[in-house]
N, C-alpha and C. Protein backbone atom coordinates (compact mmCIF):
# COMPACT_ATOMS: atom_id res chain seq x y z
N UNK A 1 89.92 82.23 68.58
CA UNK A 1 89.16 82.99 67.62
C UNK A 1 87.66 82.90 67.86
N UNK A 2 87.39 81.55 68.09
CA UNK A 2 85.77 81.26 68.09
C UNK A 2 85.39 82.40 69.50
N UNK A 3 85.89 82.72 70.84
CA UNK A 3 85.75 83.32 72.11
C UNK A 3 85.66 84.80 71.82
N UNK A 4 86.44 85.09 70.52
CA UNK A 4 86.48 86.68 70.48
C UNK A 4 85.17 87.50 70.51
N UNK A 5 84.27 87.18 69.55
CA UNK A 5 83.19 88.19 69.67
C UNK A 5 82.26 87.98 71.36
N UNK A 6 82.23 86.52 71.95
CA UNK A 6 81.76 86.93 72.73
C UNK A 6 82.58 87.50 73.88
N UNK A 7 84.11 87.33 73.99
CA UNK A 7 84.85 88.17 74.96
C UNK A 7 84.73 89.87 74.67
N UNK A 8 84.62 90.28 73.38
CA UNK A 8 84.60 91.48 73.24
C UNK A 8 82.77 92.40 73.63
N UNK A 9 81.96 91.54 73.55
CA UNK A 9 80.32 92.01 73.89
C UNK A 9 80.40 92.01 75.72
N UNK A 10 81.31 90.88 76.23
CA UNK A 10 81.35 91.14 77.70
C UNK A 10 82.14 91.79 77.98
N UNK A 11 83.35 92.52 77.69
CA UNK A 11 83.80 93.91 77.75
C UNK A 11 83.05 94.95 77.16
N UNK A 12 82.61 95.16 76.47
CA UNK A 12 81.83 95.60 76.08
C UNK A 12 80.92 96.38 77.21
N UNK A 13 79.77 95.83 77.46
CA UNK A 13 79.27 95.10 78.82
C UNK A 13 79.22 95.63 80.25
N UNK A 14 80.31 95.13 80.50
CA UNK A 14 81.26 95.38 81.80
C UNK A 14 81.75 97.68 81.73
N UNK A 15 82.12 97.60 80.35
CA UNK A 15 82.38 98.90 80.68
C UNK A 15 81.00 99.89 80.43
N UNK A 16 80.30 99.24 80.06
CA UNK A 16 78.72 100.05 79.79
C UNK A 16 78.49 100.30 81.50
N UNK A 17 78.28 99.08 81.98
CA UNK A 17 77.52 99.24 83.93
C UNK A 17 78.47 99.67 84.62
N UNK A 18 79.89 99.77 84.20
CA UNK A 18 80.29 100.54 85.57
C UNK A 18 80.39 101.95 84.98
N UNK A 19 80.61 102.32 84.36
CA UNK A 19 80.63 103.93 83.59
C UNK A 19 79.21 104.18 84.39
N UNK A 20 78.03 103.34 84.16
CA UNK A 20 76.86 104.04 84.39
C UNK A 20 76.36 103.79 85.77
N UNK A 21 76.98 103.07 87.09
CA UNK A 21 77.42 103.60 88.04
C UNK A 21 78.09 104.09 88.30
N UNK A 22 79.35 104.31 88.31
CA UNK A 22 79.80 105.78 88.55
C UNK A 22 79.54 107.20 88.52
N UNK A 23 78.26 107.52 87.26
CA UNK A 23 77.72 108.61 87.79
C UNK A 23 76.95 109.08 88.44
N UNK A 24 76.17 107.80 89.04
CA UNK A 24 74.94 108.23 89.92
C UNK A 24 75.75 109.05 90.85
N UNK A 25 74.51 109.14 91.45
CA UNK A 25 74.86 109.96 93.08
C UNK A 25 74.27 108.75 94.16
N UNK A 26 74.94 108.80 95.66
CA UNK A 26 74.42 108.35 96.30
C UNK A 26 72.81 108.49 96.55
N UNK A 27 72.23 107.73 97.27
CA UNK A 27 70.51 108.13 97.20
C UNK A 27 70.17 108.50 98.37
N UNK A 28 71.30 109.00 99.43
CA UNK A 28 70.84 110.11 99.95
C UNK A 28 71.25 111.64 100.24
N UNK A 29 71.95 112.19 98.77
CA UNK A 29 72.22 113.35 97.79
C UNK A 29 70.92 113.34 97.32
N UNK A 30 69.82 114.32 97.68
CA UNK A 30 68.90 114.62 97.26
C UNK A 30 68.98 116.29 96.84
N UNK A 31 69.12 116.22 95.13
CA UNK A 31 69.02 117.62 94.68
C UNK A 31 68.65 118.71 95.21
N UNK A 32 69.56 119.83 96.24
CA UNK A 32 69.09 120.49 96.98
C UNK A 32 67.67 121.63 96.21
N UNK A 33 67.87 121.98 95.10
CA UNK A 33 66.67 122.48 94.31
C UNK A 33 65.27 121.29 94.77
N UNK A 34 65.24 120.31 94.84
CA UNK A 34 63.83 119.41 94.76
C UNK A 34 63.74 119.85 95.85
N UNK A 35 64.77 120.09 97.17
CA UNK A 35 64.51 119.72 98.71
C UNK A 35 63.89 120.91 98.86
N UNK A 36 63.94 122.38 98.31
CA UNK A 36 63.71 123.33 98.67
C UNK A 36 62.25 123.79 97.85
N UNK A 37 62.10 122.97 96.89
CA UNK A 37 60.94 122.84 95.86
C UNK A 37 59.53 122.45 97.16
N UNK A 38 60.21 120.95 97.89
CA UNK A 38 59.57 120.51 98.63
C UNK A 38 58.91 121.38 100.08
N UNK A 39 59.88 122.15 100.32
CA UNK A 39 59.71 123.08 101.61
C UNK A 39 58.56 124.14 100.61
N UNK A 40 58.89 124.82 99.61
CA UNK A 40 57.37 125.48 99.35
C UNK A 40 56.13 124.83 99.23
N UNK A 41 56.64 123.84 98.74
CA UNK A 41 55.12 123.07 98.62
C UNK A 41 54.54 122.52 100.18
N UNK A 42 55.37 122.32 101.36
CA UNK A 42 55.19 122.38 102.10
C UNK A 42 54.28 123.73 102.71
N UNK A 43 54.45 124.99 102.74
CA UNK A 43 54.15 126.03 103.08
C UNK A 43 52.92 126.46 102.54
N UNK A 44 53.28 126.01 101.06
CA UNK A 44 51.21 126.09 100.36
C UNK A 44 50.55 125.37 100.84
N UNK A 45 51.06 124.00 101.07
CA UNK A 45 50.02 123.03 102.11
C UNK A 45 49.09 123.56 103.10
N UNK A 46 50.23 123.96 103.89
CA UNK A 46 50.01 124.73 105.05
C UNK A 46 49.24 125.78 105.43
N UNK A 47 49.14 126.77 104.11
CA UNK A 47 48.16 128.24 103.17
C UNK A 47 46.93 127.32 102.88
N UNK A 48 46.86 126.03 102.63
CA UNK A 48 45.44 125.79 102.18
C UNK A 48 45.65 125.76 100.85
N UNK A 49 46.45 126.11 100.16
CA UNK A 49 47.02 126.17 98.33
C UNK A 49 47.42 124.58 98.17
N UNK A 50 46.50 123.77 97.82
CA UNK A 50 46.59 122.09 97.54
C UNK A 50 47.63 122.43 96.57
N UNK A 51 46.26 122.47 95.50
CA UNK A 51 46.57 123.06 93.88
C UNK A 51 48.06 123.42 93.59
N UNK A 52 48.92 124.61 94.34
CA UNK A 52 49.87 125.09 94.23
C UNK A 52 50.79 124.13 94.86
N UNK A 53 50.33 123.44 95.81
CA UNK A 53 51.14 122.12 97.02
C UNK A 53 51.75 121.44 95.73
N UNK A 54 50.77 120.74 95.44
CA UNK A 54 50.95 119.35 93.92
C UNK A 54 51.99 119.81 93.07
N UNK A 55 51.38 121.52 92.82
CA UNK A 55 52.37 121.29 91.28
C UNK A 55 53.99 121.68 91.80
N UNK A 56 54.28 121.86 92.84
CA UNK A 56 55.73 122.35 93.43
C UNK A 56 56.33 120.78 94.22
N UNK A 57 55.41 119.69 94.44
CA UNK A 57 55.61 118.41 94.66
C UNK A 57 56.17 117.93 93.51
N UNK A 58 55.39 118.09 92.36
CA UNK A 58 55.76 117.24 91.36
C UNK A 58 56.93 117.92 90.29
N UNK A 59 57.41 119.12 90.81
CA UNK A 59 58.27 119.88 89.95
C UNK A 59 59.76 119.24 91.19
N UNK A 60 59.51 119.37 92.20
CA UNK A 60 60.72 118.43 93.00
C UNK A 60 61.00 117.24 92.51
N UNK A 61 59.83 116.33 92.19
CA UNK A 61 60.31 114.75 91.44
C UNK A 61 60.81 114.81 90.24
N UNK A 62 60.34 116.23 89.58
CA UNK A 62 60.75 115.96 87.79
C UNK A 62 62.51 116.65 88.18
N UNK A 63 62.93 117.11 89.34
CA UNK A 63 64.51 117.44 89.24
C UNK A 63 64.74 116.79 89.85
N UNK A 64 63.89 115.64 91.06
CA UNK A 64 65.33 114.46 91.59
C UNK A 64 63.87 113.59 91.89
N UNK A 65 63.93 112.50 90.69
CA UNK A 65 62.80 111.70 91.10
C UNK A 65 62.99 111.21 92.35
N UNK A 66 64.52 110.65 93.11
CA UNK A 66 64.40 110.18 94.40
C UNK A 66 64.20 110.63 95.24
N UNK A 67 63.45 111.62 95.59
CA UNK A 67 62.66 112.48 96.84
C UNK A 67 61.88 111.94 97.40
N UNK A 68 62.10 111.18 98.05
CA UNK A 68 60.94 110.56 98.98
C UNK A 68 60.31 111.69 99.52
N UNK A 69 60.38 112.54 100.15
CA UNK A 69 59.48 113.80 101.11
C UNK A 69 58.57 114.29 99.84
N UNK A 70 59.24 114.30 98.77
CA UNK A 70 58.02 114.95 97.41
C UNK A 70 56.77 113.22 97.72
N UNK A 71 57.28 112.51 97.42
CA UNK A 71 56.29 111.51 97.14
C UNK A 71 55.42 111.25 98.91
N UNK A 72 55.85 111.78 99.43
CA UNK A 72 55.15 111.34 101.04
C UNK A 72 54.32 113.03 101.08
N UNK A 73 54.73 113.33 100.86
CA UNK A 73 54.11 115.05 101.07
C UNK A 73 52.86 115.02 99.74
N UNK A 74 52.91 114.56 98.45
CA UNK A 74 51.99 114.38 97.46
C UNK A 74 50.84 113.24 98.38
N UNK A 75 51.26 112.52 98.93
CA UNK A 75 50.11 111.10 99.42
C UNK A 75 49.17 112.02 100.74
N UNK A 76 50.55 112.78 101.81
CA UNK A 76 49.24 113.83 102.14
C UNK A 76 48.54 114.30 102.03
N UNK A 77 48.62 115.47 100.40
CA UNK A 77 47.56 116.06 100.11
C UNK A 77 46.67 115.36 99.33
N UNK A 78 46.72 113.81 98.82
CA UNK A 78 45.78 113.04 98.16
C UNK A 78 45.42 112.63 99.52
N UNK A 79 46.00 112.47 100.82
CA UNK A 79 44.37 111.71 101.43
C UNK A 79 43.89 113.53 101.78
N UNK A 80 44.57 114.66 101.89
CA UNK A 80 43.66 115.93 102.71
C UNK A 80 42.45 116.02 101.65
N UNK A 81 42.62 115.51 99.93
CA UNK A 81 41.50 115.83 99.30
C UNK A 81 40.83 114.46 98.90
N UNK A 82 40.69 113.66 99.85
CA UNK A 82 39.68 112.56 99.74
C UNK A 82 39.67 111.38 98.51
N UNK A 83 41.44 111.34 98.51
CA UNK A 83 41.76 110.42 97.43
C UNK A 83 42.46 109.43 98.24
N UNK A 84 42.38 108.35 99.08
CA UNK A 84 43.40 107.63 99.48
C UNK A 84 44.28 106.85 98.82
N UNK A 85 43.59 105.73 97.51
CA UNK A 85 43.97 105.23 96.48
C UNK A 85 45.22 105.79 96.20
N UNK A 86 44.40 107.19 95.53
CA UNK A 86 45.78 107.89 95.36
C UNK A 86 47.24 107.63 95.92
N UNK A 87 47.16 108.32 97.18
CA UNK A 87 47.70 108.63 98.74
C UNK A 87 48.36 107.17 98.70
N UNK A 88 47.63 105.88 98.55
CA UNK A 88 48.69 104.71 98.86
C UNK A 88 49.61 104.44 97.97
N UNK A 89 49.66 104.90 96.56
CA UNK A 89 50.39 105.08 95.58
C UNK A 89 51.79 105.79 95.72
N UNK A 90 51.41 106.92 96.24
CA UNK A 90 52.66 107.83 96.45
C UNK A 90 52.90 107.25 97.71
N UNK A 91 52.58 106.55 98.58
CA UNK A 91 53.38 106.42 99.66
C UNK A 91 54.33 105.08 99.57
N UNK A 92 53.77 104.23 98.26
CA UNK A 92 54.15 103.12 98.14
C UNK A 92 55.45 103.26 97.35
N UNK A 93 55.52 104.65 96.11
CA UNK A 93 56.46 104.99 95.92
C UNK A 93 57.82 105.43 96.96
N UNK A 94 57.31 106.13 97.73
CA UNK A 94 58.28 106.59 98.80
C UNK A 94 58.75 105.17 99.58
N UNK A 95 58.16 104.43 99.75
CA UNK A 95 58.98 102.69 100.52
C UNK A 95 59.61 102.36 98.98
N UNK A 96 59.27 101.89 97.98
CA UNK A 96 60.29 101.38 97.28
C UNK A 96 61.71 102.35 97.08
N UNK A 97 61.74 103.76 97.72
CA UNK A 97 63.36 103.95 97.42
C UNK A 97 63.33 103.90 98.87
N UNK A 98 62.90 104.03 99.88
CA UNK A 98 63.51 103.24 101.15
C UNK A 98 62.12 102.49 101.97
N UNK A 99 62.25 101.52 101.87
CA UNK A 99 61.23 100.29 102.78
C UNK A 99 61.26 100.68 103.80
N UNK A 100 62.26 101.09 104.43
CA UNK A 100 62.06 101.09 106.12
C UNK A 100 61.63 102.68 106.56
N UNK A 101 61.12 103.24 105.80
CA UNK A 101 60.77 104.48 105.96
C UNK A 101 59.34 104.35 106.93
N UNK A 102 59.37 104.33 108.17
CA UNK A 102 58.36 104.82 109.45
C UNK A 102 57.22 105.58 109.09
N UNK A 103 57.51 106.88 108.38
CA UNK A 103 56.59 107.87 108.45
C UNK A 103 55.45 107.48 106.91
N UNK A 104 56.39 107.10 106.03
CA UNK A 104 55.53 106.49 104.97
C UNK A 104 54.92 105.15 105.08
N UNK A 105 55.31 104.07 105.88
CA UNK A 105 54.64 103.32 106.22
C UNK A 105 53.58 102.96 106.82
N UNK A 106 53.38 104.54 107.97
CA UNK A 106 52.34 105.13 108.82
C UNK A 106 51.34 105.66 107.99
N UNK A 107 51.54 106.71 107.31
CA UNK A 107 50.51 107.26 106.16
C UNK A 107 49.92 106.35 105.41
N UNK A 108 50.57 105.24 104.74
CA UNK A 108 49.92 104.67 103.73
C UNK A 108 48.91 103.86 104.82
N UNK A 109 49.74 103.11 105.96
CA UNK A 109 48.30 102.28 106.64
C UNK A 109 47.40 103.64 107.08
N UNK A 110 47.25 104.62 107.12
CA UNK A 110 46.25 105.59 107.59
C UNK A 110 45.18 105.41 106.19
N UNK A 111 46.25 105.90 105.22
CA UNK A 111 44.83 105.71 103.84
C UNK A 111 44.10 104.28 103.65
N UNK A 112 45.42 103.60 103.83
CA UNK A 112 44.69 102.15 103.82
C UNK A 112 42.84 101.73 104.30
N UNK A 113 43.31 102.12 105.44
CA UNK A 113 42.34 102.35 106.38
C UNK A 113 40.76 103.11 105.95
N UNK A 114 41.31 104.23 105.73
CA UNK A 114 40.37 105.50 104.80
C UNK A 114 39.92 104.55 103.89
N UNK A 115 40.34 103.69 103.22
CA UNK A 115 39.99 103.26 101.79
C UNK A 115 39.29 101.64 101.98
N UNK A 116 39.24 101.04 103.24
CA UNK A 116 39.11 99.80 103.89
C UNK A 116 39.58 98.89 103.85
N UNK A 117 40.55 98.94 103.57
CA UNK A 117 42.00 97.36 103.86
C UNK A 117 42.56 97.75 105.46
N UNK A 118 41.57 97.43 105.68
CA UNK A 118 42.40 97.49 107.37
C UNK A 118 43.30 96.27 107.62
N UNK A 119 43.16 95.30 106.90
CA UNK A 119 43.56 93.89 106.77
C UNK A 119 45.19 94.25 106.71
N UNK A 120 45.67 95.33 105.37
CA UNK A 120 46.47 95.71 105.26
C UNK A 120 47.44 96.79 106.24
N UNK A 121 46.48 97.14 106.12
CA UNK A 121 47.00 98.68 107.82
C UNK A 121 47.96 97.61 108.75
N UNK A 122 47.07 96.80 109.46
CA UNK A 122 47.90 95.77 110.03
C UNK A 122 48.25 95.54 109.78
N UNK A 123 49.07 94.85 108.20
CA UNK A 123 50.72 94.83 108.11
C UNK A 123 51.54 96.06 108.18
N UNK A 124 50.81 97.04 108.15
CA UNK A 124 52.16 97.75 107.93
C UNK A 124 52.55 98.25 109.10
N UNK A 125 51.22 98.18 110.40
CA UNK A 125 51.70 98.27 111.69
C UNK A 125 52.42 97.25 112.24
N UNK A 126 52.66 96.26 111.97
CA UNK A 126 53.19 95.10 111.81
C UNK A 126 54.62 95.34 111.96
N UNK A 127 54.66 96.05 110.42
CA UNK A 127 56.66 96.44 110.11
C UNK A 127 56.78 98.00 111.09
N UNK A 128 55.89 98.35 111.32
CA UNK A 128 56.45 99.63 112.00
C UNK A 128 56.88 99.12 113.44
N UNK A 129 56.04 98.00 113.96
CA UNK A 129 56.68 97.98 115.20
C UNK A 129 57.86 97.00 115.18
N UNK A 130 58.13 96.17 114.44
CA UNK A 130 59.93 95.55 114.09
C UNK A 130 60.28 96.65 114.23
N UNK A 131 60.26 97.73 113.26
CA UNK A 131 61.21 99.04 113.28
C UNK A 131 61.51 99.92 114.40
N UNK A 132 60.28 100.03 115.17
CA UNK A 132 60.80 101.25 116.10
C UNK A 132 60.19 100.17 117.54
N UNK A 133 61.63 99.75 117.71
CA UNK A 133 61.79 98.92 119.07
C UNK A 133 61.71 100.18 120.11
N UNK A 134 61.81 101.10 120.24
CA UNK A 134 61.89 102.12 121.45
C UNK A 134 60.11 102.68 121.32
N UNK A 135 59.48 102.41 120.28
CA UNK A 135 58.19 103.16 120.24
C UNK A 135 58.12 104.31 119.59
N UNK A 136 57.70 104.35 118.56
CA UNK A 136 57.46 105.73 117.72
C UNK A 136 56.02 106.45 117.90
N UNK A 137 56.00 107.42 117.96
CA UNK A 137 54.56 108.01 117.50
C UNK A 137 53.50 107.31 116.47
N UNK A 138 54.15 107.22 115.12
CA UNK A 138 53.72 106.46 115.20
C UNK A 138 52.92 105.33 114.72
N UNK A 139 53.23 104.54 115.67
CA UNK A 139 52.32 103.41 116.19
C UNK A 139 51.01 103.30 116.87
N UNK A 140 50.98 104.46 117.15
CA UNK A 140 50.17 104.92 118.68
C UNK A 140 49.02 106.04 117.13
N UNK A 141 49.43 106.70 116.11
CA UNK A 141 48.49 106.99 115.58
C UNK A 141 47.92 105.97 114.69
N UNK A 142 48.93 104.97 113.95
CA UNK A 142 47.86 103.88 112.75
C UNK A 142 47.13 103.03 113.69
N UNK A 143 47.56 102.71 114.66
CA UNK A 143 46.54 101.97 115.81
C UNK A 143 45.28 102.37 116.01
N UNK A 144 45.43 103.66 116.59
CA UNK A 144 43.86 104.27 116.44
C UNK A 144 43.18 104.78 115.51
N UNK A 145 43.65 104.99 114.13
CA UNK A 145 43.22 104.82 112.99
C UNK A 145 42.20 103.23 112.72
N UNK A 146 43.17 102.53 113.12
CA UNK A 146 42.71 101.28 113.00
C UNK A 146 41.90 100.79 113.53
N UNK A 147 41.85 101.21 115.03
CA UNK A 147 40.31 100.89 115.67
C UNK A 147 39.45 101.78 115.79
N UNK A 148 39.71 103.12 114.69
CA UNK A 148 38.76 104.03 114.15
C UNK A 148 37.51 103.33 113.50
N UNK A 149 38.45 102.54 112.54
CA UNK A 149 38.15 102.16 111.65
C UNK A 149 37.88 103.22 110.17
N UNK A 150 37.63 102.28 108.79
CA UNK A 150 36.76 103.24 107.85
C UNK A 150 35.85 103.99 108.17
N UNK A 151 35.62 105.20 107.06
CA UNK A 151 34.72 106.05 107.05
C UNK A 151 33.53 105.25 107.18
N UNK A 152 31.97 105.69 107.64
CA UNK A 152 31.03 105.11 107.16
C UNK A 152 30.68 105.00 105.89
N UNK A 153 31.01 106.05 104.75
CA UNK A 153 30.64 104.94 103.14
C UNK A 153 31.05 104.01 102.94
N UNK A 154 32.68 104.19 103.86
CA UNK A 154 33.26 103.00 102.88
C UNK A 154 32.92 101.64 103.39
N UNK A 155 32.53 102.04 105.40
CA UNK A 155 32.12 100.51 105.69
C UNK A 155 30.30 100.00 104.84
N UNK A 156 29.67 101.14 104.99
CA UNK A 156 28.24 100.75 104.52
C UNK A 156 28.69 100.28 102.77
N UNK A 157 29.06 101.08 101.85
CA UNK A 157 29.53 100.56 100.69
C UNK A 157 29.98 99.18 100.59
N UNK A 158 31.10 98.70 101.78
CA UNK A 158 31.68 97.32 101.25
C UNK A 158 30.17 96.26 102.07
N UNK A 159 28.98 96.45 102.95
CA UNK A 159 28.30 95.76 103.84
C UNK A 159 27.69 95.45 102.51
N UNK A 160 27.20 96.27 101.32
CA UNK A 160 26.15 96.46 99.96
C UNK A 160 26.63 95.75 99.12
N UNK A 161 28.15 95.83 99.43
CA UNK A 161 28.93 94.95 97.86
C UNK A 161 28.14 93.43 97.77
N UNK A 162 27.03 93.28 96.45
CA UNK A 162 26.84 91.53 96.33
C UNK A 162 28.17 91.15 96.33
N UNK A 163 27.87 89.70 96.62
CA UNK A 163 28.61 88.62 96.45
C UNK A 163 29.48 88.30 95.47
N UNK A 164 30.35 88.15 94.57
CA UNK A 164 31.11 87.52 93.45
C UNK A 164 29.60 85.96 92.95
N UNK A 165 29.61 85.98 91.99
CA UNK A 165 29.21 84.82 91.53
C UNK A 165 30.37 84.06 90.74
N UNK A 166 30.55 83.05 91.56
CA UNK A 166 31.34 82.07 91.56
C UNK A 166 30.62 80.76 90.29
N UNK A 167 31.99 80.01 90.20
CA UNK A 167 31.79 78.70 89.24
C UNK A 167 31.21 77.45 90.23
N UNK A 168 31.38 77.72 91.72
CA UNK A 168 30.57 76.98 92.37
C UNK A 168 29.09 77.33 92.81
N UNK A 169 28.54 78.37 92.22
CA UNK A 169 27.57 79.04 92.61
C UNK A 169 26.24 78.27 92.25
N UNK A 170 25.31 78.18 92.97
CA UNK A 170 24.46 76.53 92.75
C UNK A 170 23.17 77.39 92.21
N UNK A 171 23.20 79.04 92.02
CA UNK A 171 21.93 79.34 91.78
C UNK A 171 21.66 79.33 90.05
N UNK A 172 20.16 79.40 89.74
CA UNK A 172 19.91 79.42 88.88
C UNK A 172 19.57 80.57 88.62
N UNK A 173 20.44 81.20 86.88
CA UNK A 173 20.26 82.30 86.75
C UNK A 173 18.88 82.40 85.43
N UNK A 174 17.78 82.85 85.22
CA UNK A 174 17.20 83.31 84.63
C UNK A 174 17.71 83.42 82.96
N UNK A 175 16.77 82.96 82.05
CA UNK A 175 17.51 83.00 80.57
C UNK A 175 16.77 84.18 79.87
């Protein structure tokens, strides 16, 4: 008697999570509507139509959030309009539904870069070359990104950044 209520909350339980796997879809059944959402927004890209790019990107995620190509194709047109921040966001989205994704791992170290974590770029050239033991493309573009280096604001900007004032900091500040 004392076991019943909690035997009945773990049936309970048990039939809640598998009911609610069973209806997913595999995650790589990507809503053919998003995929084809994605190919126009592709094509406005392409027209120079950002504006029109974005909102046909983000109408693919609102019918199958797991679109990685919506979220890698959105980080393009945030670095084509001088947002990398942005750009590492959506690309960071696109690795958490697959990590080993090459082409998003490439983009984001490109913005990286744009944005000055080159520190970072190098990891992610890092995992690209574990991944593509035969040599991918690429490798051969975040590389020379990398010894591009940042834009000049962003390197002159971070040369300007003062210092942090620290709790070990021995100067005397003015009252």
């Amino acid at each position: 008697m004392r076991f019943t209520p909690a035997a009945f909350a773990l049936a309970l339980a048990l039939a809640t999570v598998s009911s609610a796997v069973q209806g997913q879809r595999p995650d790589a059944q990507i809503d053919p509507r998003s995929s084809a959402l994605v190919a126009q927004g592709l094509a406005l890209q392409k027209a120079g139509n950002l504006n029109g790019a974005i909102d046909l990107f983000e109408t693919a995620l609102a019918v199958d959030p797991r679109n990685r190509a919506a979220f890698v194709a959105l980080g393009h047109v945030s670095q084509a309009q001088g947002l990398p921040g942005k750009a590492i966001r959506f690309y960071r989205e696109a690795l958490v539904l697959e990590p080993t994704d090459v082409v998003a791992l490439a983009a984001q170290g490109d913005a990286m870069v744009q944005k000055g974590a080159v520190e970072k770029a190098r990891e992610n050239l890092a995992k690209i070359k574990k991944l593509c033991t035969k040599g991918c493309p690429q490798i051969a573009q975040l590389n020379a990104a990398i010894l591009k280096g940042p834009p000049p604001a962003v390197q002159s900007a971070q040369a300007t950044t003062p210092p942090a004032v620290g709790a070990d900091d021995k100067t005397v500040k003015p009252q």
